[in-house]
Protein backbone atom coordinates (compact mmCIF):
# COMPACT_ATOMS: atom_id res chain seq x y z
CA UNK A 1 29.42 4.83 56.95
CA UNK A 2 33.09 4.10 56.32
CA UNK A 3 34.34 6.00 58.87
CA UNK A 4 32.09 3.74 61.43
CA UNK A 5 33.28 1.04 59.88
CA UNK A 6 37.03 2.05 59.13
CA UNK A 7 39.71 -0.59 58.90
CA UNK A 8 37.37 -3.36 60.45
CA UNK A 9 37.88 -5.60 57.99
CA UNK A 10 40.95 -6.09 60.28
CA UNK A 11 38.53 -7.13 63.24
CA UNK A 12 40.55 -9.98 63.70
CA UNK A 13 42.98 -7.99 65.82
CA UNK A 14 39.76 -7.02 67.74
CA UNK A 15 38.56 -10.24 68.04
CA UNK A 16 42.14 -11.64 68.87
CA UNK A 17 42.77 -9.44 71.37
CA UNK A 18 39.33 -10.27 73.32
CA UNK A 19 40.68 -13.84 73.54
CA UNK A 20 43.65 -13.32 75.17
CA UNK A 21 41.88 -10.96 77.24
CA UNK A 22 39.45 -13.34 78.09
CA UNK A 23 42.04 -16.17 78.39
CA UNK A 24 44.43 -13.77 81.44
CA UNK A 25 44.16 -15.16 84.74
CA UNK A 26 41.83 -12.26 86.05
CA UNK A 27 39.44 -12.38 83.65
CA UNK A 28 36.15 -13.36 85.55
CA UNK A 29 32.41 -14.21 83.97
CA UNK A 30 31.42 -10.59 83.18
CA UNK A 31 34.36 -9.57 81.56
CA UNK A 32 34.71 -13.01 79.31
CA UNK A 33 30.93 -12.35 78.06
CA UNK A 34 31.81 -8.32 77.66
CA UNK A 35 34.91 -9.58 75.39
CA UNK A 36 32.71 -12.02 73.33
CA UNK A 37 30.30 -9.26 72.41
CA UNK A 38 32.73 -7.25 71.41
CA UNK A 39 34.19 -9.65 69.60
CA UNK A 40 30.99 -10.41 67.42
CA UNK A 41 30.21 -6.71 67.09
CA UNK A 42 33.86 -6.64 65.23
CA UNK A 43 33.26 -9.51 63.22
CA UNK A 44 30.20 -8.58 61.86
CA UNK A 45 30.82 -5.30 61.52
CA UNK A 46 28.01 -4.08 64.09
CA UNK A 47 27.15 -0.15 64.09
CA UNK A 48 27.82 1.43 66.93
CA UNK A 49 24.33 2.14 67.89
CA UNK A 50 23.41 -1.19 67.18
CA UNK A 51 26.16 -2.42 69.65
CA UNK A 52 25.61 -0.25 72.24
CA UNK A 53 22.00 -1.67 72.88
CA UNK A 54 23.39 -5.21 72.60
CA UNK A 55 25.62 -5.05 75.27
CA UNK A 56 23.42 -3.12 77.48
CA UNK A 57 20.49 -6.00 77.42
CA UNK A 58 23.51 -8.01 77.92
CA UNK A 59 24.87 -6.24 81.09
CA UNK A 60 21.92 -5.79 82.44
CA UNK A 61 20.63 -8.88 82.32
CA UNK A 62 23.93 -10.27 83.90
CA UNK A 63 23.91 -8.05 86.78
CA UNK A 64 20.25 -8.32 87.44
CA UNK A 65 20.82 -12.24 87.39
CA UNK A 66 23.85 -11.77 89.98
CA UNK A 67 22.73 -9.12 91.75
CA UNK A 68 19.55 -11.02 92.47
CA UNK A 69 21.58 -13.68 94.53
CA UNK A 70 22.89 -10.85 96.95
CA UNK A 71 20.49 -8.12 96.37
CA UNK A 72 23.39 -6.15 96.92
CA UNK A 73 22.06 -3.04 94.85
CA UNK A 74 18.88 -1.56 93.78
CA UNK A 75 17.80 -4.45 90.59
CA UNK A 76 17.05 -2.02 87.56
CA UNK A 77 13.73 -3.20 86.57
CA UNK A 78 13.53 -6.98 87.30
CA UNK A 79 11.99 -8.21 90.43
CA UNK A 80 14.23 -11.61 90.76
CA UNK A 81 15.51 -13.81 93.99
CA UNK A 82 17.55 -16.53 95.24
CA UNK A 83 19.31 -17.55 97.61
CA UNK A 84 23.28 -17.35 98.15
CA UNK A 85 23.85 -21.06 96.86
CA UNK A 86 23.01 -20.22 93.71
CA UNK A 87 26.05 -19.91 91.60
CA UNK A 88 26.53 -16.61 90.32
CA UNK A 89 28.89 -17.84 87.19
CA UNK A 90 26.07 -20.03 85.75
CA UNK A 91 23.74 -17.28 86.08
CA UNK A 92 25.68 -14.54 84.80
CA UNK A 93 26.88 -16.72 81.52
CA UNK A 94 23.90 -18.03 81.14
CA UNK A 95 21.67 -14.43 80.94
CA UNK A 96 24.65 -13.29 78.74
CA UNK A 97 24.31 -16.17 76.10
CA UNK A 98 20.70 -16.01 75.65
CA UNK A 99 20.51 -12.02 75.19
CA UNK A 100 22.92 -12.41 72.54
CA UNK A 101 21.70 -15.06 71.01
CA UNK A 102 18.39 -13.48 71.00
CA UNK A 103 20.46 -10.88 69.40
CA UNK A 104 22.87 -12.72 66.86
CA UNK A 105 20.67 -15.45 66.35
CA UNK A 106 23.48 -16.70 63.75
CA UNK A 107 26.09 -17.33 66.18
CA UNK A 108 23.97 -19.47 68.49
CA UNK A 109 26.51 -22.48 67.41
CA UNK A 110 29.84 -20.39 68.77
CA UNK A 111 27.47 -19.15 71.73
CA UNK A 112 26.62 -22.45 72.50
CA UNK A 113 29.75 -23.45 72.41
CA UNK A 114 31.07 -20.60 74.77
CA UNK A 115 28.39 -21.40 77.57
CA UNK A 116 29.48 -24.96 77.90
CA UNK A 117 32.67 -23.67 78.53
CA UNK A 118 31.83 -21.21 81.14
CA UNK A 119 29.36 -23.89 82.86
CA UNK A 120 32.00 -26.26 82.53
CA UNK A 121 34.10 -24.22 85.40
CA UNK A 122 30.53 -24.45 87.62
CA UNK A 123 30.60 -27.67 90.46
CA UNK A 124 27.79 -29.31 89.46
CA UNK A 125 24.75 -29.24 91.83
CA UNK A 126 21.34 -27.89 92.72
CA UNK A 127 23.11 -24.42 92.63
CA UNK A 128 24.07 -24.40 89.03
CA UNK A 129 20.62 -26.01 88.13
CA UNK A 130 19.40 -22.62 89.58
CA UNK A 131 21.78 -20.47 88.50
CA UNK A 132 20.80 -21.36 84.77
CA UNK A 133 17.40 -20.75 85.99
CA UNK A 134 18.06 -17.39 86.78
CA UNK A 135 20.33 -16.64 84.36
CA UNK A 136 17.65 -17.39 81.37
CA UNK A 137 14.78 -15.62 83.34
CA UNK A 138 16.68 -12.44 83.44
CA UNK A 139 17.88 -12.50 80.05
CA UNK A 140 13.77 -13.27 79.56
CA UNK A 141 12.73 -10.00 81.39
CA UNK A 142 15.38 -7.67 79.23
CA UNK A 143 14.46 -9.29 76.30
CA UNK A 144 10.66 -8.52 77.37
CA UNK A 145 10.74 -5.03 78.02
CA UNK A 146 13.43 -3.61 75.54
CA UNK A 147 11.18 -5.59 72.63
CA UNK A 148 9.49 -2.02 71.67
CA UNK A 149 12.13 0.11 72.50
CA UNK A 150 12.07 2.04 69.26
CA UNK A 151 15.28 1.06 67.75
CA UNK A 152 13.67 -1.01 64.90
CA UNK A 153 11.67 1.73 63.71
CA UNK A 154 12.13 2.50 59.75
CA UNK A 155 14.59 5.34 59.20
CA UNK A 156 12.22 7.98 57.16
CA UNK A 157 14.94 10.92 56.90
CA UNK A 158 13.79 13.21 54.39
CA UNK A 159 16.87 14.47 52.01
CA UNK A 160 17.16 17.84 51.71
CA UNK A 161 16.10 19.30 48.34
CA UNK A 162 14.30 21.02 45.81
CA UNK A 163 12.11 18.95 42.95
CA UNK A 164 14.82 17.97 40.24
CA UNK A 165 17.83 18.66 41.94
CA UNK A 166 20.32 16.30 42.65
CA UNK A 167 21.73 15.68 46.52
CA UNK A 168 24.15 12.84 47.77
CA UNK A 169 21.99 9.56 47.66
CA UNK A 170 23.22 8.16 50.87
CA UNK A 171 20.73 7.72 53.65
CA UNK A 172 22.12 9.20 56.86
CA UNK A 173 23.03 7.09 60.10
CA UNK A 174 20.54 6.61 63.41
CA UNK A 175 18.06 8.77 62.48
CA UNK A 176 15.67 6.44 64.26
CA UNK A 177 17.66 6.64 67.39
CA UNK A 178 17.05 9.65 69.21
CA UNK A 179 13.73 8.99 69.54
CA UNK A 180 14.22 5.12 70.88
CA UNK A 181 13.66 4.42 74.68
CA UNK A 182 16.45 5.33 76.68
CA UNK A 183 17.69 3.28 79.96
CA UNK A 184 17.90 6.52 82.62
CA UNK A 185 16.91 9.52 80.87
CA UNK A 186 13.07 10.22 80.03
CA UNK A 187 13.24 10.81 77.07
CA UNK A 188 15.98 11.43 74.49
CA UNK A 189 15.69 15.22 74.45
CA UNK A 190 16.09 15.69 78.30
CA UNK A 191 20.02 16.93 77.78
CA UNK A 192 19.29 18.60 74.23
CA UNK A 193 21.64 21.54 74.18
CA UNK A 194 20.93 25.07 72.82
CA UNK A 195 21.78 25.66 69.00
CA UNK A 196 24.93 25.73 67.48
CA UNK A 197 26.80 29.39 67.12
CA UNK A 198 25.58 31.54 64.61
CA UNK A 199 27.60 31.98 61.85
CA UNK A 200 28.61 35.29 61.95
CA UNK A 201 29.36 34.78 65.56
CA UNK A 202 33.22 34.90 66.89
CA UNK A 203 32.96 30.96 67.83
CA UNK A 204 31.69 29.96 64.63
CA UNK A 205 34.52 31.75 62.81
CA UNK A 206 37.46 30.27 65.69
CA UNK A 207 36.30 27.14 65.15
CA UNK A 208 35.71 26.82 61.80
CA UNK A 209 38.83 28.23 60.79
CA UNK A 210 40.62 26.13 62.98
CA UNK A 211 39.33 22.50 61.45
CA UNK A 212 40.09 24.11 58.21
CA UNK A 213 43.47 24.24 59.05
CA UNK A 214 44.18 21.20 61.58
CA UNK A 215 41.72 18.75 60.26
CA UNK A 216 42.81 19.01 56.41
CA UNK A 217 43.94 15.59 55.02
CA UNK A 218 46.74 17.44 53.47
CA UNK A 219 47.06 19.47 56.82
CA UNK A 220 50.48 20.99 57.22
CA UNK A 221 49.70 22.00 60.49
CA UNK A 222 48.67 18.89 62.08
CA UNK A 223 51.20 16.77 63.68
CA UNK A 224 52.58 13.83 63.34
CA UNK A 225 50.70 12.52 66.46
CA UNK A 226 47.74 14.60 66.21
CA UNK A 227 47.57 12.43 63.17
CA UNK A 228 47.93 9.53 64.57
CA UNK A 229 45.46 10.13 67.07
CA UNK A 230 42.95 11.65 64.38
CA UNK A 231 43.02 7.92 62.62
CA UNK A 232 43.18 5.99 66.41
CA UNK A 233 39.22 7.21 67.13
CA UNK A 234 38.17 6.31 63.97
CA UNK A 235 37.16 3.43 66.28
CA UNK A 236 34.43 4.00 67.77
CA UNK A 237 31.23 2.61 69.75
CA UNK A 238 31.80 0.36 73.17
CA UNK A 239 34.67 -1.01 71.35
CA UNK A 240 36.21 2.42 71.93
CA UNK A 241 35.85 2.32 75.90
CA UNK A 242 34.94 -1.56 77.20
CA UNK A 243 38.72 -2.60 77.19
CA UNK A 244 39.17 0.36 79.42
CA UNK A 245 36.46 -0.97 81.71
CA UNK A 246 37.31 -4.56 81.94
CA UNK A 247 41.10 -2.62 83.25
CA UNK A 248 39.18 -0.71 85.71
CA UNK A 249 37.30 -3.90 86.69
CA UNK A 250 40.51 -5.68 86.96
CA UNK A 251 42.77 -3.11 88.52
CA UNK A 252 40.27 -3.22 91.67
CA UNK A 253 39.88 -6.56 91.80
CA UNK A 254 36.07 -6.43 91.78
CA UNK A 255 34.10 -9.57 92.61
CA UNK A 256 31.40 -10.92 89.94
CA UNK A 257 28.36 -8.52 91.56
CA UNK A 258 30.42 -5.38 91.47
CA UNK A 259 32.02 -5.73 87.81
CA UNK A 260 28.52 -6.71 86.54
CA UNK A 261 27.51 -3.40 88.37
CA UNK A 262 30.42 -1.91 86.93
CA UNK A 263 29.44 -2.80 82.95
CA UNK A 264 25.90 -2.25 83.05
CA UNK A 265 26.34 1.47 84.25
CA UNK A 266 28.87 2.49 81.55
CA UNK A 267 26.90 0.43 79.00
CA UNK A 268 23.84 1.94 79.63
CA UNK A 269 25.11 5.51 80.22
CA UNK A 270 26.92 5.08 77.23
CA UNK A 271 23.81 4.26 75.32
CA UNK A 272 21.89 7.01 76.60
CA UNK A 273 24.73 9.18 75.16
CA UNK A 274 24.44 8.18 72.06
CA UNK A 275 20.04 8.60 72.32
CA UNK A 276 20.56 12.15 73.64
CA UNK A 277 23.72 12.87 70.83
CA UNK A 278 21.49 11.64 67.91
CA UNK A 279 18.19 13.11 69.04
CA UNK A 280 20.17 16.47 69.03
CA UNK A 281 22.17 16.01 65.71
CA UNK A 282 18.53 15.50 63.63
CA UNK A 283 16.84 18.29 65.69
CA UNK A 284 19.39 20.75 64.60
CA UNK A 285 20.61 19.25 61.21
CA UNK A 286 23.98 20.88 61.71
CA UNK A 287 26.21 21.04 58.56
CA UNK A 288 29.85 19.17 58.81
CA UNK A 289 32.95 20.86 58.19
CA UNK A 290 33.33 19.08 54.33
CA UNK A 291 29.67 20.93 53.90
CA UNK A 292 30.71 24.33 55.96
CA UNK A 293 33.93 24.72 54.47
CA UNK A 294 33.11 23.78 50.46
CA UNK A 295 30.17 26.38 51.06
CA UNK A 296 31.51 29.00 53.19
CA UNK A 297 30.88 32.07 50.69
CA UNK A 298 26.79 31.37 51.38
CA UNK A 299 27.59 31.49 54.82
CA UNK A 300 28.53 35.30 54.14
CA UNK A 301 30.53 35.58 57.04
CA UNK A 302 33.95 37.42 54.92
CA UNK A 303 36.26 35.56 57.74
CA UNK A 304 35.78 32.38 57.12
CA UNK A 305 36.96 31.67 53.35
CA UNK A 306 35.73 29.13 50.93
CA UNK A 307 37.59 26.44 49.69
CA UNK A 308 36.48 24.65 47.27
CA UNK A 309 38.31 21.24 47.18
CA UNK A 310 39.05 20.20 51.28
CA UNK A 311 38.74 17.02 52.63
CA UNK A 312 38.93 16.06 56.36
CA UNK A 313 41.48 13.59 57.26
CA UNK A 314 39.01 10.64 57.29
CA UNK A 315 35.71 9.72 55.21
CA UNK A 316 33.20 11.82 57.42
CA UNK A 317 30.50 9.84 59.54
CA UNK A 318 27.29 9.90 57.66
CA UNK A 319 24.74 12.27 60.56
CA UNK A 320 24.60 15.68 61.35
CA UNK A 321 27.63 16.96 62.87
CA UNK A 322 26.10 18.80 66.00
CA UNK A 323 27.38 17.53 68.62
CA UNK A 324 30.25 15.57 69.24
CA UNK A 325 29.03 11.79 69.60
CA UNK A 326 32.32 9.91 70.55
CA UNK A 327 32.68 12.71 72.82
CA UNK A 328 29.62 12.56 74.48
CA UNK A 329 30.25 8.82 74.73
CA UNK A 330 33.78 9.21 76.10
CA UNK A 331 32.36 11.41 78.74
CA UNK A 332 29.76 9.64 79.77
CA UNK A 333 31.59 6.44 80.72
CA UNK A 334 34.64 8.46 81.80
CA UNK A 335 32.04 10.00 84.48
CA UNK A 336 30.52 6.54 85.80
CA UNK A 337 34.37 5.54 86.32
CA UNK A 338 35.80 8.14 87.54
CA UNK A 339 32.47 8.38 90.45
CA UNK A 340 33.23 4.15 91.08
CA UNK A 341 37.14 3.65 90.47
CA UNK A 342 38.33 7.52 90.59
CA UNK A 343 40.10 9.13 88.31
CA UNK A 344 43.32 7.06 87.82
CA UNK A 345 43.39 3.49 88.38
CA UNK A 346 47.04 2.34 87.57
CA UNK A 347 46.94 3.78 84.22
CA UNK A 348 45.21 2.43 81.08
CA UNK A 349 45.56 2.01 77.53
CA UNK A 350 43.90 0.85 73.92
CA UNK A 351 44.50 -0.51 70.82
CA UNK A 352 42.77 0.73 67.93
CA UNK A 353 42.37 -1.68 64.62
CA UNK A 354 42.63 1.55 62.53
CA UNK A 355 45.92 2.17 63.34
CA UNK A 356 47.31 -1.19 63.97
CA UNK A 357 50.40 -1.75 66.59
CA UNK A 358 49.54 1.25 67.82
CA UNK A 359 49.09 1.34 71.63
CA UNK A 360 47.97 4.57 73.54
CA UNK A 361 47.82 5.34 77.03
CA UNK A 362 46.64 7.79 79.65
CA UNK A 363 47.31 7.99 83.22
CA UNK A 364 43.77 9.59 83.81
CA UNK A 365 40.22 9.11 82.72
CA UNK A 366 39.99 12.92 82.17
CA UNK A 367 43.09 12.57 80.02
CA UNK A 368 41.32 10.14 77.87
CA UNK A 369 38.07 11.64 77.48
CA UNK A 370 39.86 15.05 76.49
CA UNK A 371 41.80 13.08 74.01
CA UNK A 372 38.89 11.77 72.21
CA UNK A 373 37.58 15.26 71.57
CA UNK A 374 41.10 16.69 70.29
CA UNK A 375 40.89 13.81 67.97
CA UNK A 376 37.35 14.45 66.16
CA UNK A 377 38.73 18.29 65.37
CA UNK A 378 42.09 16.45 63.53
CA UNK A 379 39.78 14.02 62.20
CA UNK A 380 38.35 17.03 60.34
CA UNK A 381 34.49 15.91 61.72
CA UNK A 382 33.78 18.22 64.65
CA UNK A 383 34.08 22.12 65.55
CA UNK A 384 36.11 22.36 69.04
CA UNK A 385 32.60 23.94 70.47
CA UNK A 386 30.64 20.58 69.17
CA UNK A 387 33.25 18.75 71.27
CA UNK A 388 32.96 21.01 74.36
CA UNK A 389 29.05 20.59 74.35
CA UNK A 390 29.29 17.09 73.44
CA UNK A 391 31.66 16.49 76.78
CA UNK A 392 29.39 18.74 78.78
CA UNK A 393 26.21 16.47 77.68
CA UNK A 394 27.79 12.98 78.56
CA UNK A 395 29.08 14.29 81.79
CA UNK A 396 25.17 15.38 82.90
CA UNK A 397 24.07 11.53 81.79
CA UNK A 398 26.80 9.84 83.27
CA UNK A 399 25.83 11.47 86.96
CA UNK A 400 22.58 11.07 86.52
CA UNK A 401 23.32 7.01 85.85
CA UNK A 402 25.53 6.70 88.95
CA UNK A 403 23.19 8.51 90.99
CA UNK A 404 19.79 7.00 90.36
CA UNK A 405 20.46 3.71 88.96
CA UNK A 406 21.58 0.70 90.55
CA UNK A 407 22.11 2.11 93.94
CA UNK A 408 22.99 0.74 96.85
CA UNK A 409 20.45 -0.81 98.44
CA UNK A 410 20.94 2.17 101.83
CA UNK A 411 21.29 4.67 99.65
CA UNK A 412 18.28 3.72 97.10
CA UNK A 413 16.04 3.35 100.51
CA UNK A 414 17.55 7.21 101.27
CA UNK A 415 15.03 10.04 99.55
CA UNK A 416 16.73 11.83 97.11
CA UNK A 417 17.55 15.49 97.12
């Protein structure tokens, strides 16, 4: 759990840099309620899991509020209408306060605070009456049918043992997850992959032998960068890739429909990622490299040597390794934008609170998303072919997200192929 929760008791750089984000001249309705989220997720220290639900009631519920106005695009589930004069601000602020109070019940007073703000920029009129309107009976209809979406189930996973003998006493991450409802996929095994390499096989022996080496904390081989970019994704969750939306958003100058658009398709494909990544990781129950490489002589495989004492470079998430989950993540969303803003939008960059004052930057999406899986094999957590099949996952759910959800309303009247 510390690695999901690595250095956040510095969330205040988070949370600070969400307010001046918010407070830019560009920022618009969508992206000030995407940076508030965020910024409670950090405060409270909000699993990733956790979060990514969160912000996909709330992106939904703000683009099915706006979209309703100018039933621009296919709604997702809601069947809601109004007419142009209804403000689109006070509808889209106020469907984003009440998912997340409905969330973070606890922060209603800050929330409250926020919406008065945002409705405060509204004229007021008959059309921010009815923008409200809408806004809380879309955040009503999310609310309504995510209530049994699975993800409050009790975690039941069953240690692995035999009667008397001691194992680790720390109860593994998101068990409960794979099996919750996902928002395009049927189900969460759809995109399960086949088994990990055997390990006698030539892949299992590359791969191991290479986190061994590169992923050591003591790691000689490892760069000073690679390093540096190990500790960077220890952030992780839609604080890892919403401040590279909200500069997609910005960098094409979307109105308020299209960046709502925008955010609910890489929150939701990014939440599928992480249903289809978990249901995976407890199906196969994949040993991580700390486990592999401590135990390699049981393994019997004479080319990939024991050692007794390694440690990855960070404290390894608590799940089954197989596969990759920030890569499947990374991909995911990296496919929505590249299919809506392309591949390279001006250049983009992030700030990570595990490595503070550290700014990185890519001049492509593919750049980034590659870079993510590099740094989960310096991190010591993941085999290179965890991250490869990871990649390969979120890049199947992020096409299917872009191409049947949210559509434009020609296209979704089209039959599909």
């Amino acid at each position: 759990m510390k690695n999901f929760l690595a250095n956040t008791v510095s969330s205040l750089v988070v949370i600070a840099f969400a307010a001046a984000f918010v407070c830019g001249a560009h920022a618009d309705v969508i992206m000030d309620w995407n940076a508030k989220g965020d910024a409670i997720a950090a405060e409270k220290l909000v699993l990733p899991a956790q979060q990514s639900r969160a912000m996909s009631m709330l992106h939904i519920a703000m683009f099915e509020a706006v979209n309703a106005i100018e039933r621009r695009y296919a709604p997702y589930k809601l069947t809601l209408s109004a007419d142009r004069s209804v403000s689109k601000e006070a509808a889209a602020a106020t469907a984003a306060h009440d998912i997340l109070v409905s969330i973070y019940p606890d922060q209603k007073s800050m929330l409250d605070t926020a919406l008065d703000k945002s409705l405060a920029d509204v004229r007021d009129g008959e059309g921010k009456i009815r923008g409200i309107a809408l806004g809380r009976e879309a955040a009503e209809g999310v609310i309504a049918f995510r209530a049994n979406d699975g993800t409050a189930a009790k975690e039941t996973y069953r240690p692995y043992t035999t009667a008397g003998v001691y194992v680790p006493t720390t109860v593994p991450l998101f068990s409960n997850i794979g099996s919750s409802s996902p928002w395009v996929m049927l189900t969460g095994s759809q995109f399960r992959p086949a088994p990990p390499p055997p390990l006698d096989s030539e892949t299992w022996t590359r791969d191991l032998n290479e986190i061994r080496v590169i992923g050591a904390r003591d790691s000689s081989a490892r760069t000073a960068e690679q390093t540096e970019i190990g500790r960077f994704w220890f952030l992780v969750g839609p604080r890892s890739y919403n401040p590279i939306v909200r500069q997609a958003a910005m960098a094409k100058s979307m109105d308020v429909v299209d960046c709502a658009r925008l955010f609910a398709l890489t929150s939701i494909a990014g939440n599928d990622a992480l249903v289809a990544v978990f249901d995976a990781k407890y199906h196969y129950n994949f040993w991580r490299p700390i486990t592999a490489i401590r135990n390699a002589d049981i393994a019997q495989n004479a080319d990939t040597p024991r050692d007794e004492s390694w440690l990855p470079l960070g404290d390894t998430p608590m799940h089954p390794e197989y596969p990759c989950a920030h890569c499947i993540t990374s991909a995911a969303v990296s496919t929505v934008l590249r299919t809506i803003v392309g591949d390279e939008f001006g250049g983009f960059s992030l700030t990570s609170p595990a490595v503070p004052g550290v700014v990185r930057k890519w001049a492509s999406l593919q750049d980034y998303s590659e870079e993510v899986a590099n740094a989960r094999i310096y991190a010591g957590f993941h085999y290179r072919f965890s991250t490869v099949v990871g990649k390969d996952m979120g890049k199947k759910i992020g096409d299917l997200t872009v191409t049947t959800q949210l559509r434009g309303l020609e296209a979704s009247a089209a039959p599909q192929q």
